[in-house]
Protein backbone atom coordinates (compact mmCIF):
# COMPACT_ATOMS: atom_id res chain seq x y z
CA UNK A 1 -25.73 137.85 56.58
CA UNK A 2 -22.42 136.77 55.87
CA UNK A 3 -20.47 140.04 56.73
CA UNK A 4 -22.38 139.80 59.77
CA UNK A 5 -21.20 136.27 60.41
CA UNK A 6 -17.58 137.01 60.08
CA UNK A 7 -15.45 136.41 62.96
CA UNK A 8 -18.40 134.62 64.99
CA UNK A 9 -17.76 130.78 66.37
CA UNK A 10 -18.80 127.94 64.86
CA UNK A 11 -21.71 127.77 66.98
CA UNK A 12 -23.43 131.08 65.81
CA UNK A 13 -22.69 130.74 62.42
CA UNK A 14 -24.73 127.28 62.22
CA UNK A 15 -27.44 128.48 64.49
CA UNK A 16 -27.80 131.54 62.07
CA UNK A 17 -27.49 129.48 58.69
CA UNK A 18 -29.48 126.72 60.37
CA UNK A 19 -32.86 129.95 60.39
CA UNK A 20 -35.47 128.44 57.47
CA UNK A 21 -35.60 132.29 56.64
CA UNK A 22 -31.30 132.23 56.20
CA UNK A 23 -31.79 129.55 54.38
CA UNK A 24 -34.33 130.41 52.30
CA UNK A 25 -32.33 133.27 50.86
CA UNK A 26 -29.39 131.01 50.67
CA UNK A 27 -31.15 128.57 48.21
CA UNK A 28 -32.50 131.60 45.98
CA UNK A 29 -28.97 133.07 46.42
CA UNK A 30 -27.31 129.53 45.07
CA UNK A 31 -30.17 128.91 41.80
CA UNK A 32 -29.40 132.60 40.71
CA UNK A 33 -25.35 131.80 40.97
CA UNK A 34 -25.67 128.46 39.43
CA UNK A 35 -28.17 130.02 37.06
CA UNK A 36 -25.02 133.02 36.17
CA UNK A 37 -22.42 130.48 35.83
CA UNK A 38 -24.28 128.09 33.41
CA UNK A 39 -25.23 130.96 31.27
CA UNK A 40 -21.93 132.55 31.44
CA UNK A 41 -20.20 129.30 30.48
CA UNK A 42 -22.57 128.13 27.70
CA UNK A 43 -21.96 131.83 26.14
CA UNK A 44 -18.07 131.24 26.47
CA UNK A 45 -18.27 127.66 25.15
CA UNK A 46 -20.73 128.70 21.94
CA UNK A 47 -18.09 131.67 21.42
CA UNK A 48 -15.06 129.49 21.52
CA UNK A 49 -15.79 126.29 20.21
CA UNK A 50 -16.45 125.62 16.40
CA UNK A 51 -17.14 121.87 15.90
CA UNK A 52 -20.75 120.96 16.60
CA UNK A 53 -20.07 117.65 18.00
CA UNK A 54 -17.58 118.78 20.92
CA UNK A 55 -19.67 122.09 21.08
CA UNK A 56 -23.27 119.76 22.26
CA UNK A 57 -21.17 117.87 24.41
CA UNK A 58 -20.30 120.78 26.26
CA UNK A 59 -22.93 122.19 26.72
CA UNK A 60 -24.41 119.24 27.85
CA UNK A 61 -21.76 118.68 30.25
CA UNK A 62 -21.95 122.27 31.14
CA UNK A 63 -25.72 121.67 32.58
CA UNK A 64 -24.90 118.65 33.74
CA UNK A 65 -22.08 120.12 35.98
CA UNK A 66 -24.30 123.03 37.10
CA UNK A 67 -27.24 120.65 37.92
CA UNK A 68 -24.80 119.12 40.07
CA UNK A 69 -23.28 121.89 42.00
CA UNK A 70 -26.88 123.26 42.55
CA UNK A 71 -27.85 119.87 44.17
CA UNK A 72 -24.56 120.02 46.27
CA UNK A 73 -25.19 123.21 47.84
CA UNK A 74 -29.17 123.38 48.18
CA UNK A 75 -28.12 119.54 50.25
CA UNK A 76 -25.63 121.35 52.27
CA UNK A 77 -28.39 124.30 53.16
CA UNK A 78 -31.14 121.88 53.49
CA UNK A 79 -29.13 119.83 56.18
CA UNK A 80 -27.98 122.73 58.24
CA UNK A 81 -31.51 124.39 58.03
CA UNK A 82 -33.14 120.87 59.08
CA UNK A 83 -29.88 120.12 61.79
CA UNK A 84 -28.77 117.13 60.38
């Protein structure tokens, strides 16, 4: 979709994006990213950080910040796919 979407005006690109189908796999597409980067950061913070105390907080603001982007970008689909 997106390599197909390259180079196209503004116009197509919304009317594409703006398909419940498109935007459909978009959501899936951004909870198995967000789902990756939590993961991957929780693994790097457990690695790399020895106290317990700074290690919870974290990881707590590790989900936190990955609950957020989530919300961000499934908005941002949501209102193109309903034309807001």
């Amino acid at each position: 979709i997106v390599v197909n979407l390259t180079g196209k005006d503004y116009a197509t690109v919304r009317a594409t994006l703006g398909h419940p189908l498109v935007a459909l796999i978009f959501l899936m597409l951004v909870f198995t990213i967000v789902s990756h980067m939590r993961i991957g950061m929780q693994v790097i913070i457990e690695d790399y950080v020895h106290d317990e105390i700074p290690k919870l907080f974290l990881l707590m603001l590790n989900t936190f910040f990955s609950i957020a982007v989530g919300l961000a970008c499934a908005l941002a689909i949501l209102k193109l796919s309903f034309g807001a």
